[in-house]
Protein backbone atom coordinates (compact mmCIF):
# COMPACT_ATOMS: atom_id res chain seq x y z
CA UNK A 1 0.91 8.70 15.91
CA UNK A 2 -0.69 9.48 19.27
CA UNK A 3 -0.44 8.00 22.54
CA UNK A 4 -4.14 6.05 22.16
CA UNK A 5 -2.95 4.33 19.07
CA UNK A 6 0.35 3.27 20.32
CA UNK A 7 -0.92 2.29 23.39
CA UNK A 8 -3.21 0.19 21.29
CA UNK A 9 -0.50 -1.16 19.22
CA UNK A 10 1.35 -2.60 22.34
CA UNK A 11 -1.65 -4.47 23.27
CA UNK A 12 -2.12 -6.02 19.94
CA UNK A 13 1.26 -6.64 20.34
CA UNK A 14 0.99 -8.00 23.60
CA UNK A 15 -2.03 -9.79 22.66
CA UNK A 16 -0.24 -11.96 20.01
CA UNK A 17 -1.65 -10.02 17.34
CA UNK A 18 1.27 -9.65 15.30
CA UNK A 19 1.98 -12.99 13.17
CA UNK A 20 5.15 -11.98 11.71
CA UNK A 21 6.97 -9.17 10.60
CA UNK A 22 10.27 -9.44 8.52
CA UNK A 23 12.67 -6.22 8.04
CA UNK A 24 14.26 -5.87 4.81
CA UNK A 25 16.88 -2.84 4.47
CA UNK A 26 14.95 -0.22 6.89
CA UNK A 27 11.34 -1.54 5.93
CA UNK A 28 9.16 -4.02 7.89
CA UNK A 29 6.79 -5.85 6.56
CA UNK A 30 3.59 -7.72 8.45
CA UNK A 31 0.71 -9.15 9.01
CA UNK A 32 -1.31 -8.47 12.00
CA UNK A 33 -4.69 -10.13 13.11
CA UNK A 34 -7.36 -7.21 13.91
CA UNK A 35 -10.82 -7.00 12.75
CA UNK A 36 -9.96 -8.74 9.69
CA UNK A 37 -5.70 -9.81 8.60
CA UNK A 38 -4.39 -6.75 7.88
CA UNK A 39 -0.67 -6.35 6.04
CA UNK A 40 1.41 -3.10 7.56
CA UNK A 41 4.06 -1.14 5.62
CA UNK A 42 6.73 0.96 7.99
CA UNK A 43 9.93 2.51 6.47
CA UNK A 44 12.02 2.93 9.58
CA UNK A 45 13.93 5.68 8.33
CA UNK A 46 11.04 7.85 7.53
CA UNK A 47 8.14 6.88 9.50
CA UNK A 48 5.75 6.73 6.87
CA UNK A 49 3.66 3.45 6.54
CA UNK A 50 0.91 2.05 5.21
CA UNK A 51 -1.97 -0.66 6.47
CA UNK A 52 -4.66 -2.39 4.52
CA UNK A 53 -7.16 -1.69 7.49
CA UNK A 54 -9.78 1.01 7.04
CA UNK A 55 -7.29 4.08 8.51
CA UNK A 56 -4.88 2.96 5.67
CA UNK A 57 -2.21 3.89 8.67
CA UNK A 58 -1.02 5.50 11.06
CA UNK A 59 -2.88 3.21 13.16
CA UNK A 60 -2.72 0.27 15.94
CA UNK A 61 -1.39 -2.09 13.51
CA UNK A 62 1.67 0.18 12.35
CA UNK A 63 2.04 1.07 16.33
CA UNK A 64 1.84 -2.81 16.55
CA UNK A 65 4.32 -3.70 14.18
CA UNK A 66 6.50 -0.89 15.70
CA UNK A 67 6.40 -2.21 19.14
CA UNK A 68 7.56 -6.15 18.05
CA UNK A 69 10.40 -4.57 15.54
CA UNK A 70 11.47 -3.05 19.10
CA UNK A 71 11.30 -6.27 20.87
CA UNK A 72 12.96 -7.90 18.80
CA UNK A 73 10.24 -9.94 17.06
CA UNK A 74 11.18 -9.99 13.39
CA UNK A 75 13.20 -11.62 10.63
CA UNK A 76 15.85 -9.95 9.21
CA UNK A 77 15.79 -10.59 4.92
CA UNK A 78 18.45 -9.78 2.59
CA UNK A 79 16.26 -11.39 -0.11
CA UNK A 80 15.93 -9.24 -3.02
CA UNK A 81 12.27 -10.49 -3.05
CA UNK A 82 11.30 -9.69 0.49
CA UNK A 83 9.56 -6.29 -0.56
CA UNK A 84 6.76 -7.93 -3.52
CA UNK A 85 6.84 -11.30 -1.48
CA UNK A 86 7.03 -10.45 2.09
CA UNK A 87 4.39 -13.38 3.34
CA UNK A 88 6.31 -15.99 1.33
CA UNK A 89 9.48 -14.60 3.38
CA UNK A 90 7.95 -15.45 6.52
CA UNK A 91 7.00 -18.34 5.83
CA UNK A 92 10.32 -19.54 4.57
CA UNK A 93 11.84 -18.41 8.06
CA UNK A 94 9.31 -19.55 10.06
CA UNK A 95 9.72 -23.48 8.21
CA UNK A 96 13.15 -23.63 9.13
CA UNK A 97 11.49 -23.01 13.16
CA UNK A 98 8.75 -26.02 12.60
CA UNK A 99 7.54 -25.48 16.72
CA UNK A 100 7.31 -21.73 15.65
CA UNK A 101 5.39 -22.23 12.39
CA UNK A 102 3.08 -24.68 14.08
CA UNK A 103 2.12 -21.93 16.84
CA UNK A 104 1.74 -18.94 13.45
CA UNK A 105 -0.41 -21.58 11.83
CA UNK A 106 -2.50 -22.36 14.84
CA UNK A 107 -3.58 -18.52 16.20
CA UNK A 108 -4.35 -17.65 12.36
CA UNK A 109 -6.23 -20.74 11.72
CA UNK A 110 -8.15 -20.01 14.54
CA UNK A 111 -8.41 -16.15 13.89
CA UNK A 112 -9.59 -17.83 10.33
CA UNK A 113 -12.82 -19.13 12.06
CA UNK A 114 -14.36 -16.23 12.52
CA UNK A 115 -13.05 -14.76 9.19
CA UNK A 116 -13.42 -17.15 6.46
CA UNK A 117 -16.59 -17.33 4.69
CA UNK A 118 -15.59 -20.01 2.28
CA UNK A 119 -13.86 -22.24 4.59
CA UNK A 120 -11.19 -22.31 2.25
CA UNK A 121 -8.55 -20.59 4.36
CA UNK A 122 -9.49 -22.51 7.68
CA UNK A 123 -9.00 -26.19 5.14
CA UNK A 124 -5.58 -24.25 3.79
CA UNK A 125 -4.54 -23.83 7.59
CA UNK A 126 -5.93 -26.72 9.07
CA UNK A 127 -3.85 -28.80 6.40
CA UNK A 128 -1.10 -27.07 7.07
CA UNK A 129 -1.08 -27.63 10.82
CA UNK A 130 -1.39 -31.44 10.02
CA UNK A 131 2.22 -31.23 8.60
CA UNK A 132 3.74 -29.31 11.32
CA UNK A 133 2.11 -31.48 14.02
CA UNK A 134 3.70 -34.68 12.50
CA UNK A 135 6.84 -33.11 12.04
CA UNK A 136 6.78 -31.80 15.60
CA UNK A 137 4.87 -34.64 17.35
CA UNK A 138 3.17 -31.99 19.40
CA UNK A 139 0.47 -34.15 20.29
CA UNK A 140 -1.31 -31.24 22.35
CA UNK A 141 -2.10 -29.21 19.12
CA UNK A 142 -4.31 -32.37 18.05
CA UNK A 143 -6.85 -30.82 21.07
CA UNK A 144 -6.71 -27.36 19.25
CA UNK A 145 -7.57 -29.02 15.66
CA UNK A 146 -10.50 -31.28 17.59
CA UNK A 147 -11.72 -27.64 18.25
CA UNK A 148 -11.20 -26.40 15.10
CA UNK A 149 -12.66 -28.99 12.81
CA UNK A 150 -16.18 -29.21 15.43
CA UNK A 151 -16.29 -25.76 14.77
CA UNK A 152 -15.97 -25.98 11.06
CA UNK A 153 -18.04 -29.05 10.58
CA UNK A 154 -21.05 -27.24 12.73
CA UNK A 155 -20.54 -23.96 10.10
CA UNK A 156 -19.60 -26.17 7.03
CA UNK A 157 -21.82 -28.96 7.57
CA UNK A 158 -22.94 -29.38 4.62
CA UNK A 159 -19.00 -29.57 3.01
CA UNK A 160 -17.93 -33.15 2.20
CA UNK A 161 -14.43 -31.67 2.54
CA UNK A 162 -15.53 -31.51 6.73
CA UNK A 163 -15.60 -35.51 6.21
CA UNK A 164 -12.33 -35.20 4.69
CA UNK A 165 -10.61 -33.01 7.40
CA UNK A 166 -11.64 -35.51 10.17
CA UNK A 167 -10.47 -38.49 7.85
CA UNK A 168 -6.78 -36.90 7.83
CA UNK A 169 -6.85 -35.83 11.40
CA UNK A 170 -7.66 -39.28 12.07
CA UNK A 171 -5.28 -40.43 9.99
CA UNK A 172 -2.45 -38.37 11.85
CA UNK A 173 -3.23 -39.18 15.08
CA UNK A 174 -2.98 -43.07 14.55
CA UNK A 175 0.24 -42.37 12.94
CA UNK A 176 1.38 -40.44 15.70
CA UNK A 177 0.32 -43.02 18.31
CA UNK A 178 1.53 -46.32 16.89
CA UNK A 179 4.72 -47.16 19.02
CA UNK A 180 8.26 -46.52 17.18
């Protein structure tokens, strides 16, 4: 890889491109917000990788996921499904960190926005981050979903599932403000 494209990496990296990555034997797995989400491939050992963005590898992503194995940022998975399954494995990690998950969920639900023609994914998110904000209580992420929904309802408008989103965000944040 050259020096552009790792240079590139570590300001994906930087950026907070890089959602997870978990390493299983001397392979890392993960998936890295770019263009589009795009899932990365590197065998440690070897070098060689693999990226579902147009290069196919060799690329910012790989450099990327290179530069947050070597910071540290990664989940270690002696799973023996880890390699078919890596997402899942993230996601199991990342549940047992609920302040963690809730901070994943929000930067690729909004990454989603732009992304999602179907609005599907953004309602799969969105939901989600309703769950981790009432099991963390992190009232400031409400502000973030206020965003998110406007958005969706003003590209979605015509969705009843837009009426629905604001009914259980509404919901949640009378639950989370009646006194103990």
């Amino acid at each position: 890889m050259d020096e552009k494209t790792l240079k590139k990496g570590e300001r994906y990296y930087r950026a907070g491109k890089v959602l997870w990555v978990v390493k299983h034997g001397n392979r890392l797995f993960s998936k890295v917000l770019g263009t589009y989400p795009y899932y990365v491939e590197l065998d440690l050992s070897t070098g060689e990788n693999s990226c579902t963005c147009p290069l196919g590898g060799d690329c910012k992503h790989v450099a990327a996921v290179r530069t947050a194995y070597e910071k540290g940022f990664y989940f270690e998975s002696f799973d023996r499904h880890a390699e078919l399954f890596p997402e899942s494995v993230a996601m199991e990690f990342l549940a047992e960190v609920p302040d963690l998950a809730l901070d994943v969920t929000l930067k690729e639900l909004r990454f989603s926005l732009s992304t999602d023609e179907s609005g599907s994914e953004v309602a799969r998110l969105f939901r989600r981050a309703l769950k981790l904000v009432e099991k963390t209580g992190r009232m400031e992420a409400l502000h973030v979903l206020e965003e998110v929904l406007e958005e969706y309802r003003h590209v979605f408008s015509d969705y009843e599932l837009s009426a629905r989103l604001e009914d259980e965000l509404r919901e949640l944040e009378a639950t989370l403000q009646k006194p103990l």
